[in-house]
Each structure stands twice: as C-alpha cells, then as structure tokens.
C-alpha atoms as a PDB file:
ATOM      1  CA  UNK A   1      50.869  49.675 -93.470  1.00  0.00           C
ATOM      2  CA  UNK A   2      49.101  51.936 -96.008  1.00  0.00           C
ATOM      3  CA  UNK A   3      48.788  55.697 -95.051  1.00  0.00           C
ATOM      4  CA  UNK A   4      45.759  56.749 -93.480  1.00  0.00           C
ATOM      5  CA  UNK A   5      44.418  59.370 -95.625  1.00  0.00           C
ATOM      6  CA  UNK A   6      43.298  62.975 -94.163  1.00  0.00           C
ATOM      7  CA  UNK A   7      41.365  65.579 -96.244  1.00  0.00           C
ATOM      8  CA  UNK A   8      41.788  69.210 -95.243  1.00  0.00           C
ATOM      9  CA  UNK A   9      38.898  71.570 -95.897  1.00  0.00           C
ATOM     10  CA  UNK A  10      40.284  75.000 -95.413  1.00  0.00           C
ATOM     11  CA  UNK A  11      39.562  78.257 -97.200  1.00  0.00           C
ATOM     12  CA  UNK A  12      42.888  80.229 -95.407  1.00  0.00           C
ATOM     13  CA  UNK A  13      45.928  78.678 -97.763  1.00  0.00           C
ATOM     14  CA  UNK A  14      48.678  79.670 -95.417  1.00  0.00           C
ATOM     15  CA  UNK A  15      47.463  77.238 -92.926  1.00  0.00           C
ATOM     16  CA  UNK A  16      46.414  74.399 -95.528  1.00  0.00           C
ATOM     17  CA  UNK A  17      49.798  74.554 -96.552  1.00  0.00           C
ATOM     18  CA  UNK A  18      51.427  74.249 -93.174  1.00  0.00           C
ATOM     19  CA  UNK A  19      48.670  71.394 -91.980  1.00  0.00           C
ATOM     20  CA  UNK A  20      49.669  69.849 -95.490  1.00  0.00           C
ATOM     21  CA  UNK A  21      53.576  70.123 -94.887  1.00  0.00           C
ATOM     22  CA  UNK A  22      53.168  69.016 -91.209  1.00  0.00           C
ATOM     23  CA  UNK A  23      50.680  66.061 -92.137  1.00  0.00           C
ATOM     24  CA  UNK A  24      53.072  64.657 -94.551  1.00  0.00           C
ATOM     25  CA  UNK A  25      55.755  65.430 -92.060  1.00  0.00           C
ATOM     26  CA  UNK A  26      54.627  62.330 -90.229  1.00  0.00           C
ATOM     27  CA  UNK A  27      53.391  60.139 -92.775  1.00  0.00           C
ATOM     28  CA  UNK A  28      50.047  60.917 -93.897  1.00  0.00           C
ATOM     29  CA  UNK A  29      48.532  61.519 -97.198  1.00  0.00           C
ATOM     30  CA  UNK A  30      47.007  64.846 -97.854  1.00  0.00           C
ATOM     31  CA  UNK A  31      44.150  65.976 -99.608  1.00  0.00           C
ATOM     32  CA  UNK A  32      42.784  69.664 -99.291  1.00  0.00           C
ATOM     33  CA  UNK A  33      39.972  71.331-100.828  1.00  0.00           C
ATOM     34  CA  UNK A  34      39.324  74.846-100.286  1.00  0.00           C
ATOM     35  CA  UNK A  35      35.251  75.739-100.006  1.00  0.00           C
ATOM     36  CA  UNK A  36      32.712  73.087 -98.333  1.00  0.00           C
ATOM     37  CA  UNK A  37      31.466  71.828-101.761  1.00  0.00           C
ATOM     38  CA  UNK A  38      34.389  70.828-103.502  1.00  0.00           C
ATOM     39  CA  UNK A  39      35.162  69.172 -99.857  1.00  0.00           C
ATOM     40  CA  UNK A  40      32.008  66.871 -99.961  1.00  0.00           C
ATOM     41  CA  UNK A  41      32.992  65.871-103.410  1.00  0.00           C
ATOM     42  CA  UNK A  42      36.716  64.828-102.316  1.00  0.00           C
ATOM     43  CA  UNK A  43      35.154  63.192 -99.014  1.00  0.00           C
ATOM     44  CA  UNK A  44      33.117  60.888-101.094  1.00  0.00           C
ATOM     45  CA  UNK A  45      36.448  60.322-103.958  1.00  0.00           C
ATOM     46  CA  UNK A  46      38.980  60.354-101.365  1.00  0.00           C
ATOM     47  CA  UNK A  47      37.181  58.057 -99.036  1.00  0.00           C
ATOM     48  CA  UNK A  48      39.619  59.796 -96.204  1.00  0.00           C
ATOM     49  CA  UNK A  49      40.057  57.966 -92.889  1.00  0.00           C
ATOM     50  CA  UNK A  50      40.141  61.395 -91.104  1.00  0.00           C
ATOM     51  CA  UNK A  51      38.746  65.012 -92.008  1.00  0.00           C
ATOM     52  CA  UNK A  52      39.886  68.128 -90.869  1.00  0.00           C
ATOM     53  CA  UNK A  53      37.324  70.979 -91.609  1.00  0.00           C
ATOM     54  CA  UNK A  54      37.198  74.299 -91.039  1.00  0.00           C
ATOM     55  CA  UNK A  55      33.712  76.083 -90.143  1.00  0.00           C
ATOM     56  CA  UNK A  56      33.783  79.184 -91.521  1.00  0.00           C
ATOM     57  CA  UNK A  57      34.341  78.009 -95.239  1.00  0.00           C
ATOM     58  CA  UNK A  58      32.684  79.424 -98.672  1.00  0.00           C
ATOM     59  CA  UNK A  59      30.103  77.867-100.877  1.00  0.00           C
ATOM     60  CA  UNK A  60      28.679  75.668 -97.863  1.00  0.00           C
ATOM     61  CA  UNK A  61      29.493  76.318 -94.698  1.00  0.00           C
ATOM     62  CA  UNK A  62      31.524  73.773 -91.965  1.00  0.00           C
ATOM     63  CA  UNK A  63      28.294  73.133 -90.116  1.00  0.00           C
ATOM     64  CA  UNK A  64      26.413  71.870 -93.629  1.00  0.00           C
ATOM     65  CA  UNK A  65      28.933  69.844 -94.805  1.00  0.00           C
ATOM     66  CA  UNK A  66      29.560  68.136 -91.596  1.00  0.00           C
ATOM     67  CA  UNK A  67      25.541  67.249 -91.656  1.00  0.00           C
ATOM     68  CA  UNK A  68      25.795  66.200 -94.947  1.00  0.00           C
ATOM     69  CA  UNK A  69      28.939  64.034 -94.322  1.00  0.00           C
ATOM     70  CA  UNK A  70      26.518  61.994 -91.531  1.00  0.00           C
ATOM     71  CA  UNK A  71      23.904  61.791 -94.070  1.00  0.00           C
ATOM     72  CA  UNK A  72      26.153  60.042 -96.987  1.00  0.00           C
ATOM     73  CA  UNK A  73      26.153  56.193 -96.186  1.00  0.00           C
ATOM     74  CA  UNK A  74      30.184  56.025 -97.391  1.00  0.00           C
ATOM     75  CA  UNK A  75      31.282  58.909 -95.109  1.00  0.00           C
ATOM     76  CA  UNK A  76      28.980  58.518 -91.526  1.00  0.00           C
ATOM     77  CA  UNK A  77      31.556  56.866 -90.002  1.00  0.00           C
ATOM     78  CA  UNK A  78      34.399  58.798 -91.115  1.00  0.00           C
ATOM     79  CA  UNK A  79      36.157  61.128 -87.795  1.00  0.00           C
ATOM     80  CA  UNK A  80      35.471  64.585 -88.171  1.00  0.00           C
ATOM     81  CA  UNK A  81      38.207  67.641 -86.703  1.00  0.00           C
ATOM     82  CA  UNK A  82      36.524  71.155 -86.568  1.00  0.00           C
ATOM     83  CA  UNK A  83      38.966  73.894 -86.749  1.00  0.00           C
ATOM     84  CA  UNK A  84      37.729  76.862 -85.864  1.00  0.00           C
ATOM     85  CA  UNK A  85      37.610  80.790 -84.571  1.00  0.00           C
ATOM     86  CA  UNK A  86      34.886  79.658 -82.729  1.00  0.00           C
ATOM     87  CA  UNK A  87      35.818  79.456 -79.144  1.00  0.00           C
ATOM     88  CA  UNK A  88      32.596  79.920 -77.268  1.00  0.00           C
ATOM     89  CA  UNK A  89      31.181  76.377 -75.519  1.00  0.00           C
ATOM     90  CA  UNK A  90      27.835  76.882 -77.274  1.00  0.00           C
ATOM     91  CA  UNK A  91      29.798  77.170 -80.825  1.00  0.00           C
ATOM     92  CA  UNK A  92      31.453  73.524 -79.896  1.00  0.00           C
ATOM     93  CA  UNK A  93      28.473  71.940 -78.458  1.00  0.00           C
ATOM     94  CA  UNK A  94      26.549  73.296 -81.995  1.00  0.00           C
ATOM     95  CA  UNK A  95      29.924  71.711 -83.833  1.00  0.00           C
ATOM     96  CA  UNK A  96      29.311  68.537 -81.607  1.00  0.00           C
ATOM     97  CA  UNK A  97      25.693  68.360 -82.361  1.00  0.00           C
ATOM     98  CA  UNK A  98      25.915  67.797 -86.067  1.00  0.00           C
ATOM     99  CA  UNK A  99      28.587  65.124 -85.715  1.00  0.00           C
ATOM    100  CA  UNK A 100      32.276  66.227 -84.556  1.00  0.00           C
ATOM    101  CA  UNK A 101      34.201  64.525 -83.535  1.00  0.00           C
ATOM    102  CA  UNK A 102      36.943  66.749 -81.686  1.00  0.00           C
ATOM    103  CA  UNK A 103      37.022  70.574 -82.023  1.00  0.00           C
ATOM    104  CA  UNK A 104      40.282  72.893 -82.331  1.00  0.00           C
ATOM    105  CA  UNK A 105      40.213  76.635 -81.457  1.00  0.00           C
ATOM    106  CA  UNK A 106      42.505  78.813 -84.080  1.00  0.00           C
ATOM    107  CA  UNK A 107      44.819  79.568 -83.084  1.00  0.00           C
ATOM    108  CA  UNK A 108      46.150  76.494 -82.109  1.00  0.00           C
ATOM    109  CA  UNK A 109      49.817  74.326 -81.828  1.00  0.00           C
ATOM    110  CA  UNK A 110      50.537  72.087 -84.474  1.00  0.00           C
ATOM    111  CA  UNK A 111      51.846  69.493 -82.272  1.00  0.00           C
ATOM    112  CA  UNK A 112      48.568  69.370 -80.062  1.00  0.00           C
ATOM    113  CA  UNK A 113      46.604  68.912 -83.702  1.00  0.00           C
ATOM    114  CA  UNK A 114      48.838  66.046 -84.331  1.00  0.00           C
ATOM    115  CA  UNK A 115      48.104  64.288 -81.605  1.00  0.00           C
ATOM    116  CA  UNK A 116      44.284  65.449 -81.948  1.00  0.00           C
ATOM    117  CA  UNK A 117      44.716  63.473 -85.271  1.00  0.00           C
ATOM    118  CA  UNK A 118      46.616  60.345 -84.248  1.00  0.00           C
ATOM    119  CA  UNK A 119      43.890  59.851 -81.224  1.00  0.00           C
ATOM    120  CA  UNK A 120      40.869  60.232 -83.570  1.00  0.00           C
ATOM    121  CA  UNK A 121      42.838  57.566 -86.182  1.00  0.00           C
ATOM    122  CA  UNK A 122      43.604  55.262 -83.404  1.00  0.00           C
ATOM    123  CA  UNK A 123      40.401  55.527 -81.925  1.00  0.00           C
ATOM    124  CA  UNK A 124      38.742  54.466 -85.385  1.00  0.00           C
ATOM    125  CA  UNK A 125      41.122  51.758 -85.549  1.00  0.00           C
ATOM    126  CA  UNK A 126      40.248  50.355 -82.363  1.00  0.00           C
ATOM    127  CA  UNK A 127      36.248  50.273 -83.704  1.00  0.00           C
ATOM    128  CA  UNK A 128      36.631  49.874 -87.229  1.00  0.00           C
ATOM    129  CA  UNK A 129      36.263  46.212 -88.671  1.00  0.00           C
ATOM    130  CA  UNK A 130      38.366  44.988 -91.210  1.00  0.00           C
ATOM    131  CA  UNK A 131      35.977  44.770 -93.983  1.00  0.00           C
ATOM    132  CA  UNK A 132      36.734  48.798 -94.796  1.00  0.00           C
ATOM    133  CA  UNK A 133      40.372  48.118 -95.118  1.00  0.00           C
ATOM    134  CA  UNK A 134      39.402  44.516 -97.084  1.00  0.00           C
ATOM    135  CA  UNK A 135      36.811  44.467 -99.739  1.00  0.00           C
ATOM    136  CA  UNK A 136      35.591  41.771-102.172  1.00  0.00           C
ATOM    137  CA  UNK A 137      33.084  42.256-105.290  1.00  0.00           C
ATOM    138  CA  UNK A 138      32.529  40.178-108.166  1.00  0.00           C
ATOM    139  CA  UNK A 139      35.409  37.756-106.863  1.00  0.00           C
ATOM    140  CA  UNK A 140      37.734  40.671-106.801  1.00  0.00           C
ATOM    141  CA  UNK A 141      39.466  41.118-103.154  1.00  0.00           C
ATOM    142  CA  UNK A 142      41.313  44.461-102.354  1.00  0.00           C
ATOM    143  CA  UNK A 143      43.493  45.032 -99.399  1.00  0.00           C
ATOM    144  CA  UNK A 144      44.493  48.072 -98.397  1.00  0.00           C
ATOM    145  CA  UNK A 145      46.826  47.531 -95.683  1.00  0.00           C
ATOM    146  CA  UNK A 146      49.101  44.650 -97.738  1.00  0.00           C
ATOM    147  CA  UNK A 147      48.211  46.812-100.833  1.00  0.00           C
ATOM    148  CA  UNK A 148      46.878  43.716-102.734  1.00  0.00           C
ATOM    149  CA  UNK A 149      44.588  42.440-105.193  1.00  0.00           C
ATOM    150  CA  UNK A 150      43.622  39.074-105.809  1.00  0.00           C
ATOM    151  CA  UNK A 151      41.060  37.158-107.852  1.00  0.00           C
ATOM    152  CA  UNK A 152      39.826  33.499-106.805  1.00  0.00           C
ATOM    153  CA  UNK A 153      43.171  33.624-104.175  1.00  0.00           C
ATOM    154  CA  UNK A 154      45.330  34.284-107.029  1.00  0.00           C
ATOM    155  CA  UNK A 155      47.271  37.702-106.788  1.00  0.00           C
ATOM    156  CA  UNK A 156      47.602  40.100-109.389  1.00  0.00           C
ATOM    157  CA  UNK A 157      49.894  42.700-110.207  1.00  0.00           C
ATOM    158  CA  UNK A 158      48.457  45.977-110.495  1.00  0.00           C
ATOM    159  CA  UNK A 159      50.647  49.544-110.743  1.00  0.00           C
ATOM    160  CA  UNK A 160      50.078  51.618-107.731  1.00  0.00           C
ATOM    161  CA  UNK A 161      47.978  53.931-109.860  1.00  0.00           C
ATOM    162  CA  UNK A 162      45.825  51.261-110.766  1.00  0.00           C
ATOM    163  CA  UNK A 163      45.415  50.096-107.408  1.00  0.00           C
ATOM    164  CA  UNK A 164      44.589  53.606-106.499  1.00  0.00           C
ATOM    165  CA  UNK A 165      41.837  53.462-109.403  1.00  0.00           C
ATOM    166  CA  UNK A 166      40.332  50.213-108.753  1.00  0.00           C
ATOM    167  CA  UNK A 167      40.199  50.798-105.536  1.00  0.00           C
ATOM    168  CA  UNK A 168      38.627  54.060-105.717  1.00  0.00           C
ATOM    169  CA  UNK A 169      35.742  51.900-108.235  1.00  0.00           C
ATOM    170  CA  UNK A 170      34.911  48.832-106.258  1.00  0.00           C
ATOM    171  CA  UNK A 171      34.090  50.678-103.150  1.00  0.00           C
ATOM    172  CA  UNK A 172      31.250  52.605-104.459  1.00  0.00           C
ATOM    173  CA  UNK A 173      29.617  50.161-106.939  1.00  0.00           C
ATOM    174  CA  UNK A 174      27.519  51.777-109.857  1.00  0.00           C
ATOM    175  CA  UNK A 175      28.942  55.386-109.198  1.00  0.00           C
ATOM    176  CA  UNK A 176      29.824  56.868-112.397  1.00  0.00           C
ATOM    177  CA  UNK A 177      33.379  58.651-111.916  1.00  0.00           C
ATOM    178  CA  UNK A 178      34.270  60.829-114.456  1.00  0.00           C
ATOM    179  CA  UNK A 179      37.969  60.966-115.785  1.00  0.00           C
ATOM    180  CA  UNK A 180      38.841  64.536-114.016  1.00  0.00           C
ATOM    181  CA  UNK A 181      37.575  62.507-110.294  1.00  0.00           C
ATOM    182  CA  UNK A 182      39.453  59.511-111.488  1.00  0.00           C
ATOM    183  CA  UNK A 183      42.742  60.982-112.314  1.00  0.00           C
ATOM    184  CA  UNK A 184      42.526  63.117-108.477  1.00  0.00           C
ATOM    185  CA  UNK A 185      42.198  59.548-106.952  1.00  0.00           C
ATOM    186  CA  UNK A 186      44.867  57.304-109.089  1.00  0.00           C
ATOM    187  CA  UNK A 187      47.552  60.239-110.403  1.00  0.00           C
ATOM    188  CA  UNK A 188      47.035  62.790-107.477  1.00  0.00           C
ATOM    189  CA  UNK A 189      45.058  66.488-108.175  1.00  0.00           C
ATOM    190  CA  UNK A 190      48.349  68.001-108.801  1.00  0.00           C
ATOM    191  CA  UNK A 191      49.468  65.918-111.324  1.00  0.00           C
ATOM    192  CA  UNK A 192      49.631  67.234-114.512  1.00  0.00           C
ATOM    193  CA  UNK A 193      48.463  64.609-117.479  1.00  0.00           C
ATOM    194  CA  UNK A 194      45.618  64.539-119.730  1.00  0.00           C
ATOM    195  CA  UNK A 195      42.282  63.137-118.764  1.00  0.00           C
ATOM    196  CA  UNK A 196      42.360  60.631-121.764  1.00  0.00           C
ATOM    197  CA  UNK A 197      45.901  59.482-119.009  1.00  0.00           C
ATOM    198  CA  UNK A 198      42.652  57.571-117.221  1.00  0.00           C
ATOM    199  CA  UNK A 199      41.657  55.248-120.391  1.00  0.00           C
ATOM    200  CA  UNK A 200      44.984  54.005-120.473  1.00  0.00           C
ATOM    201  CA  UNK A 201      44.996  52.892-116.948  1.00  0.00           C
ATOM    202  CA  UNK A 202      41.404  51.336-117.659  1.00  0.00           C
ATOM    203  CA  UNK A 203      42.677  49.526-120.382  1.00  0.00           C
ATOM    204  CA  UNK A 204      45.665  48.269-118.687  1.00  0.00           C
ATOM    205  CA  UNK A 205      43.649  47.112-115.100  1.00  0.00           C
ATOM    206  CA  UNK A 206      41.015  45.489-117.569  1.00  0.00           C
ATOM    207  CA  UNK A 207      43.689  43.624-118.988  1.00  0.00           C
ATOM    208  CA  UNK A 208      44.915  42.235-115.832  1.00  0.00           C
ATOM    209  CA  UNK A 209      41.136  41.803-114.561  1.00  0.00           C
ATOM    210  CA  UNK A 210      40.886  39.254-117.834  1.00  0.00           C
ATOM    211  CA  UNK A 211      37.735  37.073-118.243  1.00  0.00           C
ATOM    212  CA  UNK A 212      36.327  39.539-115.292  1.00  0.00           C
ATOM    213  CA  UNK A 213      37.399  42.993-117.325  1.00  0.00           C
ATOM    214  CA  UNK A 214      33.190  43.522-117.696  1.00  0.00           C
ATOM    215  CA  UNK A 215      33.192  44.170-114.136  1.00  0.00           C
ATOM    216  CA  UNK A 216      34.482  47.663-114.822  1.00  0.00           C
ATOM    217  CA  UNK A 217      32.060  49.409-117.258  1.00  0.00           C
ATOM    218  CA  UNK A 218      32.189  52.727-119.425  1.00  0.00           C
ATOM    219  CA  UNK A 219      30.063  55.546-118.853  1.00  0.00           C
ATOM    220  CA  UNK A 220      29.504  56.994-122.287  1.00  0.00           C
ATOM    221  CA  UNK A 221      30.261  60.397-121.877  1.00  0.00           C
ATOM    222  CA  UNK A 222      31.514  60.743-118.439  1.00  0.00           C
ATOM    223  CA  UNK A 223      34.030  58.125-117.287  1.00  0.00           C
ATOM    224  CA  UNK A 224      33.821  54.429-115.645  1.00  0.00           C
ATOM    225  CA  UNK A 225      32.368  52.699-112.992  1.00  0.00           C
ATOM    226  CA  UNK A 226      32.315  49.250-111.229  1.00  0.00           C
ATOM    227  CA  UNK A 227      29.292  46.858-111.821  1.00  0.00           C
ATOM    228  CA  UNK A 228      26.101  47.455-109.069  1.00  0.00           C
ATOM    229  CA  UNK A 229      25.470  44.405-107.808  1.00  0.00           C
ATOM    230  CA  UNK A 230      29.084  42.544-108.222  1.00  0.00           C
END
C-alpha cells in the first residue's frame, strides 16, 4: 500500500524533528513546514492524508489555518491533529470549533500521538471513497495504492518521480505549479537539484503520455499544469 502522507506544521524544530524521526519510524511520509503560511501552501501541494498542526505558530496562527484548511475544497476533508500548550477545555472546544479533529496537550507521549494518528487515518479510511486514492482525467487513470498509471486500460511506466509529479498535476486541474512546488512534490524539499531538474521530468512523462502529452500544459513563466476541464 502507498504511505499515507502526514504534514507537520510546527514552529519548535526539536519536536518536528522527533515527530519526523518517529513518523517515519513507522512508515509514514513526512512533510513539515514551520509557520502557518508556508503550511497552507504544502497542505494544498502535499495533498496530506493527515495534518498535525501546532496552534501557536508564526505568520498565521493554528486557529486560521485550520479555518482556512475547511474553506479550501481539496483539503475540507483532510483529518486535522492540534498540538498544543493549550490545555484548558474552552481552548479545545475553540480548536474543535473551527474543524479538529483530535487535540494533543504538549507535553505529550509519542506513543499516545501515534496511535492518535493511526485512529484518525483509519477512521478516514473507513469513510473515504476510493475515488481520492483513484483518479481519472482526460483518459488518464492514477492509482495510488497499486502506484499505477494507465491510459485507455493500457499501463504505463512512469519513474516514481514522475508519478509523484503527475500525480501532484491531475488532482488539481488548471492550477499553475511552479517548478520550486513541483520539485517539493516529485524530488522531495530536501533534495538538492536545480529547478530546470522539473522540465526534464515534464519532458520525459509527456513522452510517455504520447498523443495525450497536451494534457499537461506550460505556464510561461511559472511552471506546468494539467488541462481544466480534462
């Protein structure tokens, strides 16, 4: 099965790293960002399956970004930790309010958060339907969970970086990524390449798209997208 993905939005970098260590620990894959703006943009690149988020974080605050994060069609439905200092009953039912989903008092025991995070995850599995692990535009099919791509039921080939990048374009048709979003979602933040890395990629997954390689267009000046309305 693919690896659900978890974003971490935490300002403290002791604890991201030992929420990133122990995440990965039991087979997740980690994203972080470290103030509540740069955490809305990963939410909406990342496409995460769970989100841990601290409420006391710079830029915009928890409470903000967790409204905002039930306001964005492509992350409503997306499970929602709050870590936070805040123990009082009035701070959770505020967290609550706005869209929690579970709330963690610091300090807390990494083993309890775990199993925080595995309830939320199976609980979205259990009312999730298949179509966000299965999508189809302009006769392309992804599948996340066999991590495959297909075309008129014939399967194609794809890189795991370019199944990372299509997948990050079909499932937010006529969003313009630009290269510096693109290369976080295929290569991974930390990854070290130039951003001109992403046209290669491109050129390579049009290749393989063939008579269909329209379907991903370029941005002039900014990066690529999938065709609206595939």
């Amino acid at each position: 099965m693919a690896k659900a993905k978890i974003l971490i939005i935490e300002d403290d970098r002791s604890l991201i790293g030992v929420l990133e260590y122990n995440l990965h620990n039991v087979g997740y894959e980690v994203f972080c960002a470290t103030d509540g703006q740069q955490g809305l943009d990963q939410a909406r690149l990342q496409m995460p399956q769970l989100i841990i988020l601290d409420l006391m974080i710079p830029v915009v605050d928890g409470l903000e970004v967790c409204r905002r994060l039930r306001s964005i069609p492509e992350t409503v439905k997306i499970p929602i930790l709050m870590l936070t200092a805040k123990g009082e009953e009035s701070d959770q039912l505020i967290g609550f309010s706005v869209g929690a989903d579970d709330y963690v008092v610091k300090p807390f025991s990494v083993k309890i958060l775990l199993e925080r995070v595995k309830s939320l995850l199976r609980r979205q599995n259990q009312t999730q339907t298949i179509g966000s692990d299965l999508v189809t535009r302009g006769g392309v099919t992804i599948d996340r969970i066999k991590h495959r791509v297909s075309m008129a039921g014939e399967s194609i080939d794809l890189t795991p970086s370019e199944f990372r990048l299509l997948d990050t374009l079909i499932r937010q048709p006529g969003r313009a990524f630009d290269r510096s979003e693109l290369i976080d979602s295929a290569l991974g933040g930390d990854t070290l390449v130039l951003e001109r890395t992403i046209d290669v990629h491109i050129r390579s997954l049009r290749k393989k798209l063939g008579e269909d390689n329209k379907l991903i267009q370029t941005v002039r000046g900014i990066g690529y997208r999938f065709r609206e309305g595939s």
